[in-house]
Structure formats: structure tokens, C-alpha cells
N, C-alpha and C. Protein backbone atom coordinates (compact mmCIF):
# COMPACT_ATOMS: atom_id res chain seq x y z
N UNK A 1 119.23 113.38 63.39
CA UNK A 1 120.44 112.58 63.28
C UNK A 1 120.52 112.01 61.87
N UNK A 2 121.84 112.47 61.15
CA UNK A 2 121.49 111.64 59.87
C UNK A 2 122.20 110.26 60.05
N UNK A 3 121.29 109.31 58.95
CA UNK A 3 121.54 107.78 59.29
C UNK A 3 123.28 108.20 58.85
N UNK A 4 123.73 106.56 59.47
CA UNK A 4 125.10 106.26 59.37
C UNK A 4 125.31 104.82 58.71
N UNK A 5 125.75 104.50 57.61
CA UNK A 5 125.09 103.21 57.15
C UNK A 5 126.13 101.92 57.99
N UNK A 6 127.50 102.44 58.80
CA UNK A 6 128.08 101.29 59.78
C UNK A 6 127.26 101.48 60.79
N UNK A 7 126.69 102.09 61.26
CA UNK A 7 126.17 102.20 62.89
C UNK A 7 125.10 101.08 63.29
N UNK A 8 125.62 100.88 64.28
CA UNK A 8 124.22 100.11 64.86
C UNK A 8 123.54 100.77 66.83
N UNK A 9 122.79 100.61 66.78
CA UNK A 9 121.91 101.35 67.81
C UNK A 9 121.01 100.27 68.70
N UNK A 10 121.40 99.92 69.96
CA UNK A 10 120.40 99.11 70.29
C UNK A 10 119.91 99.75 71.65
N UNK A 11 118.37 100.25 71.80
CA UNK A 11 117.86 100.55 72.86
C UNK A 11 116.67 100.42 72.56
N UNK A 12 115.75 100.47 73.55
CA UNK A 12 114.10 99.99 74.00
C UNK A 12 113.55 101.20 73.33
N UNK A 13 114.05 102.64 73.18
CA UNK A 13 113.23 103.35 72.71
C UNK A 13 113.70 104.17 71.44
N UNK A 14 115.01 103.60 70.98
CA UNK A 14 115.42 104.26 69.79
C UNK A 14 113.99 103.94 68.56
N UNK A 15 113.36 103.44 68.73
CA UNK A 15 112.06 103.44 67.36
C UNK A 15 111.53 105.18 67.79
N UNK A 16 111.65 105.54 68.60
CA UNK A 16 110.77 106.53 69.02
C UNK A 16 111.70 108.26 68.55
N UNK A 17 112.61 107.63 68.78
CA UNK A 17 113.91 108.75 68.88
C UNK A 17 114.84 109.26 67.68
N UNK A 18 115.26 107.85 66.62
CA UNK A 18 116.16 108.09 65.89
C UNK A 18 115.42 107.72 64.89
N UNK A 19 115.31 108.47 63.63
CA UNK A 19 114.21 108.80 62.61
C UNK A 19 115.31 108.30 61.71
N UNK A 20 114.65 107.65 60.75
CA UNK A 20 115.70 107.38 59.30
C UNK A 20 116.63 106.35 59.54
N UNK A 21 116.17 105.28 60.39
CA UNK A 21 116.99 104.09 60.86
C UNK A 21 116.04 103.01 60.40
N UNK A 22 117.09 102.15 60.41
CA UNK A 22 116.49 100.73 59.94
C UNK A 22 116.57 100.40 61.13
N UNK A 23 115.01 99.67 61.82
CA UNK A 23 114.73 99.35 63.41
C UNK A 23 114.56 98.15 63.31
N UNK A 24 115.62 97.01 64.60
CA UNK A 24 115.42 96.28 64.28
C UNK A 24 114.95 95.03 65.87
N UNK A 25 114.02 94.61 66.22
CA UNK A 25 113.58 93.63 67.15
C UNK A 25 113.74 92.36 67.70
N UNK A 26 114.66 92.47 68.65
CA UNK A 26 115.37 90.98 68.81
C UNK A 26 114.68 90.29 69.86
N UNK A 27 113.83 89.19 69.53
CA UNK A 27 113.14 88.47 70.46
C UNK A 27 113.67 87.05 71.37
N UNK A 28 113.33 86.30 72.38
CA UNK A 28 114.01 85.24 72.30
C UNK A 28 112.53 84.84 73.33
N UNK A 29 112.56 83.51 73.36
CA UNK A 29 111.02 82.64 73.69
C UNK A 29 112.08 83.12 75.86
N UNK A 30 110.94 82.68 76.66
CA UNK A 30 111.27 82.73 78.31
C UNK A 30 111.85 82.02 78.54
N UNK A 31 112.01 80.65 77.97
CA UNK A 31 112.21 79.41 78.54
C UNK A 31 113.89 79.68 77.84
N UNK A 32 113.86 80.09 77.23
CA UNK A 32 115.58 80.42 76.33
C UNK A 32 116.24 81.36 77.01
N UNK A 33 115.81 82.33 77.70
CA UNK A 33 116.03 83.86 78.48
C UNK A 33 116.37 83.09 79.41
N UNK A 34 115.80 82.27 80.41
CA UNK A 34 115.82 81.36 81.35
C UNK A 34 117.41 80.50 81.21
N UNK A 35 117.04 79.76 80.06
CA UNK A 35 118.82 79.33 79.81
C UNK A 35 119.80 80.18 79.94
N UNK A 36 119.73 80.84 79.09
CA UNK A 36 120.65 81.59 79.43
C UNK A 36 121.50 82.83 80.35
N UNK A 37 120.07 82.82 80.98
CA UNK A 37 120.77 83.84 82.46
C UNK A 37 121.17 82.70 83.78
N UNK A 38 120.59 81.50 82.97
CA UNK A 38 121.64 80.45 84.09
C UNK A 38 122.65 80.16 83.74
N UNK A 39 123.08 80.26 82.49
CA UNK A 39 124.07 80.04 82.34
C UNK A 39 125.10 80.94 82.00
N UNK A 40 125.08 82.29 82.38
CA UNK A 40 125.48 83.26 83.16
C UNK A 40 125.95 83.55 84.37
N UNK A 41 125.55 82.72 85.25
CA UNK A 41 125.56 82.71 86.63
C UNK A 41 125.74 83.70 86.81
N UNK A 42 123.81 83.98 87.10
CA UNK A 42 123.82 85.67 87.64
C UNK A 42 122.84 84.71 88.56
N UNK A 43 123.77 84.87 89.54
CA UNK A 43 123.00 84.52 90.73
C UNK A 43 121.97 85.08 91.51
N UNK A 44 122.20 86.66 91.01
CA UNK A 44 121.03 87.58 91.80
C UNK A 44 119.95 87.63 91.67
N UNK A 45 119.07 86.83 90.60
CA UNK A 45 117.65 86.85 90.26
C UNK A 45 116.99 85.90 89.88
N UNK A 46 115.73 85.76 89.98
CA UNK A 46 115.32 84.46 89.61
C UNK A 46 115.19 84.90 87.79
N UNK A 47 114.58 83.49 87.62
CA UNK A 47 115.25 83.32 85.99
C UNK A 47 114.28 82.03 85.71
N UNK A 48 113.31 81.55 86.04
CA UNK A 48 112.76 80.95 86.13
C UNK A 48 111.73 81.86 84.66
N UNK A 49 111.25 81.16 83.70
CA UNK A 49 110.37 81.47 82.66
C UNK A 49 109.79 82.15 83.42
N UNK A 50 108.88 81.88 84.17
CA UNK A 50 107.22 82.55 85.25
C UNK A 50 108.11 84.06 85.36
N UNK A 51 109.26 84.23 85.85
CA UNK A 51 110.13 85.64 86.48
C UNK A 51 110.22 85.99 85.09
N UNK A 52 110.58 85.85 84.85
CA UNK A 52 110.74 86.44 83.26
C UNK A 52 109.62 87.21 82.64
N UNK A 53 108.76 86.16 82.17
CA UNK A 53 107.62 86.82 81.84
C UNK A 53 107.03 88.30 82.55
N UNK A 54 106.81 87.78 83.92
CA UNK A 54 106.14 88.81 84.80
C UNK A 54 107.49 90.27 84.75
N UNK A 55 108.80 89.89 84.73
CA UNK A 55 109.83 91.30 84.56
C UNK A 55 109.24 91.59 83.59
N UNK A 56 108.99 91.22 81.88
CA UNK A 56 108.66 91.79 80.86
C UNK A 56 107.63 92.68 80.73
N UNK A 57 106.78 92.11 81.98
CA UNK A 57 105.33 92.08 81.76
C UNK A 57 105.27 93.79 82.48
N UNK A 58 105.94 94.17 83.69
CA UNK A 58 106.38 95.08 84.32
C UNK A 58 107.10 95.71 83.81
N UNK A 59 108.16 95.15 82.65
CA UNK A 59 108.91 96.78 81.89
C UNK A 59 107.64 96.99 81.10
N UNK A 60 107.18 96.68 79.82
CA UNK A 60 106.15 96.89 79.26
C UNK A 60 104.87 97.89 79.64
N UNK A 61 104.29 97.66 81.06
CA UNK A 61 103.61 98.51 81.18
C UNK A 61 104.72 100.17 81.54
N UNK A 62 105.72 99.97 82.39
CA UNK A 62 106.17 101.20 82.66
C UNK A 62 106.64 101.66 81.38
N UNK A 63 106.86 101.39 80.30
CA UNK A 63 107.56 102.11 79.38
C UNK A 63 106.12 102.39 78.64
N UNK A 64 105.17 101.89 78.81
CA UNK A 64 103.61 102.42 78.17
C UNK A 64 102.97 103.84 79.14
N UNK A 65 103.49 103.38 80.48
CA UNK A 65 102.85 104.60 81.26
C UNK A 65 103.67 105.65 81.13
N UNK A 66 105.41 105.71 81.22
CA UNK A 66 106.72 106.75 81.20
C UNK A 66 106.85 107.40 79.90
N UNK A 67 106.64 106.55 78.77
CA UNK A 67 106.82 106.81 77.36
C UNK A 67 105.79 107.13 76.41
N UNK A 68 104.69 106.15 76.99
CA UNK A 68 103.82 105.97 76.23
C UNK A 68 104.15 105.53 74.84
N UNK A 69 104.88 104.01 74.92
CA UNK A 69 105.50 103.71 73.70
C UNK A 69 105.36 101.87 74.28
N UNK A 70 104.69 101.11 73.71
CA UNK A 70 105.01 99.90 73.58
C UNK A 70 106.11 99.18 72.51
N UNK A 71 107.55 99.20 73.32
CA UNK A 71 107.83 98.82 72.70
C UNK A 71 108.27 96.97 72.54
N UNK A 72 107.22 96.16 72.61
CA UNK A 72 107.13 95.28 71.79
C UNK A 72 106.15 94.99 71.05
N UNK A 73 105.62 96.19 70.67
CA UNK A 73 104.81 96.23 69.24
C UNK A 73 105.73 95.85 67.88
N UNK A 74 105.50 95.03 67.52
CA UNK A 74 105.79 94.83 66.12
C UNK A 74 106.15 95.57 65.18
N UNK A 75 104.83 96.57 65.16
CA UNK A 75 104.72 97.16 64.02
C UNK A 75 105.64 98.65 64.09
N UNK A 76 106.66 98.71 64.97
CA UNK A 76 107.73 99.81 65.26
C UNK A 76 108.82 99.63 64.84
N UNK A 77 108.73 98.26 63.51
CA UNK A 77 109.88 97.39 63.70
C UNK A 77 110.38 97.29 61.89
N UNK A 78 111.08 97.47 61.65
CA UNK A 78 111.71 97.21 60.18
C UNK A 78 111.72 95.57 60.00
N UNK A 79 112.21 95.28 61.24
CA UNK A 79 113.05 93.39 60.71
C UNK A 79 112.91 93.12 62.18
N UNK A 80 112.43 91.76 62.67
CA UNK A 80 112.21 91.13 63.76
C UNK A 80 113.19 89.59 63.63
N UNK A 81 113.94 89.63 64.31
CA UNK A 81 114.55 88.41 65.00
C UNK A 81 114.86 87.35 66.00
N UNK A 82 114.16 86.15 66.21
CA UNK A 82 113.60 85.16 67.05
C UNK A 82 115.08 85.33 66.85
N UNK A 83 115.63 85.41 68.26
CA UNK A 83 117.21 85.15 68.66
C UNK A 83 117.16 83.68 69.15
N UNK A 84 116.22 82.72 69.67
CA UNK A 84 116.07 81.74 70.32
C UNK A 84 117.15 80.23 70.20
N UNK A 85 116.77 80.54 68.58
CA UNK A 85 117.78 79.36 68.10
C UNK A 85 118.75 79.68 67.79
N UNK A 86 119.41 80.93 67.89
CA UNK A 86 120.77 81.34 66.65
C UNK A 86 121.69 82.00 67.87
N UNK A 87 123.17 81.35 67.08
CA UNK A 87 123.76 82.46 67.71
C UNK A 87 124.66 83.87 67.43
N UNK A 88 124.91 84.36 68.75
CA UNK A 88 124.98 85.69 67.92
C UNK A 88 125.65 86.15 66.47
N UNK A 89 126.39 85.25 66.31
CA UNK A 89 127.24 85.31 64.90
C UNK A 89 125.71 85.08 63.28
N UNK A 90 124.75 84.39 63.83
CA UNK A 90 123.85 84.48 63.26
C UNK A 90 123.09 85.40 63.16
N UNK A 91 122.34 85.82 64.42
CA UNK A 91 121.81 87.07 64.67
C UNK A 91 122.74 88.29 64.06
N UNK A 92 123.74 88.31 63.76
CA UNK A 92 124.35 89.80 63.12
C UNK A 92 124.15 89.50 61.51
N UNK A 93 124.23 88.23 61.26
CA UNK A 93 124.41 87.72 59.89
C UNK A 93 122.94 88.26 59.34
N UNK A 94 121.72 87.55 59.66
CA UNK A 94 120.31 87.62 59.26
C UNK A 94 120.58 89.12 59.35
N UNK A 95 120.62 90.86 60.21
CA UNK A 95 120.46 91.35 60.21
C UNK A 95 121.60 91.91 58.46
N UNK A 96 122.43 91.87 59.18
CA UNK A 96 123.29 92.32 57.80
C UNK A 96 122.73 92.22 56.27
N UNK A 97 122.07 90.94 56.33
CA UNK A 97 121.70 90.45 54.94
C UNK A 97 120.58 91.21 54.97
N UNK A 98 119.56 91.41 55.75
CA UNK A 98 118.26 92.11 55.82
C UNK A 98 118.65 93.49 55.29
N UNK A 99 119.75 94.37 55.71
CA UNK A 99 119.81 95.80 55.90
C UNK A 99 120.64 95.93 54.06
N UNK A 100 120.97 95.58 53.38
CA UNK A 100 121.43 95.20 52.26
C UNK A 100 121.07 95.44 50.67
């Protein structure tokens, strides 16, 4: 695939897939994930930090056993972004300026 310098790409295993991209890692702390899927009102799941963690904890290994790709390794990563405090108008900003 040749790069596209408007494009943006967000999936769990594009580090693995799309070669010649700037890869980029958007993190956010449990207790913030937690906020905000309550305040979503997604009523269907718990959302409690503890649920959180343990979902992560369960994609992580299946995408290590299916893929054999951890992807929240770091080091798969061009530019990493604590989404925790920012919002998304930030999060596009930091990336923009990064890719530049």
C-alpha cells in the first residue's frame, strides 16, 4: 500500500499490516474509559475500572494467541497518546503536529 499523506488508519493490527505508515497509539488510564462509557450510556456492560482492565486483559492475550502480535507494545508505535486528559480536538492536534 503506498502511504497517503491525508489518510488516517485506525485499527489494533494495522502496525502489522500497513508498512510505510506513521503508527500511532492512543491510550487512556481505566478509571477515564470508565467515565466515559458512563457517560455514554451504554448500559450493556459493566464499566467499572476492575471490567475494563480484565476486557483489555482478555483482548490482549487473544490477539497474542490469533495474531501473535501484542498490540500494546510500545515499541510498534511511531507516537503514543495519553488520550486521558485531552479532547478529541486535541488528540488530532498533538497527532498532526507530530506527523509534520
Amino acid at each position: 500500500m503506498k502511504p497517503h499523506p491525508k489518510a488516517m488508519l485506525q485499527k489494533l493490527l494495522e502496525e502489522c499490516f500497513v508498512k510505510n505508515a506513521f503508527h500511532v497509539l492512543l491510550t487512556v488510564t481505566d478509571e477515564e474509559a470508565a467515565k466515559r462509557i458512563a457517560l455514554s450510556k451504554r448500559t450493556d456492560e459493566d464499566f467499572s475500572s476492575s471490567a475494563i482492565s480484565k476486557r483489555n486483559q482478555q483482548m490482549k492475550e487473544r490477539f497474542i494467541k490469533n495474531y501473535r502480535v501484542d498490540f500494546t507494545n510500545e515499541s510498534n508505535y511511531d507516537f503514543i497518546v495519553n488520550t486521558s486528559i485531552l479532547s478529541p480536538e486535541e488528540v488530532i492536534l498533538k497527532i498532526l503536529n507530530e506527523t509534520k
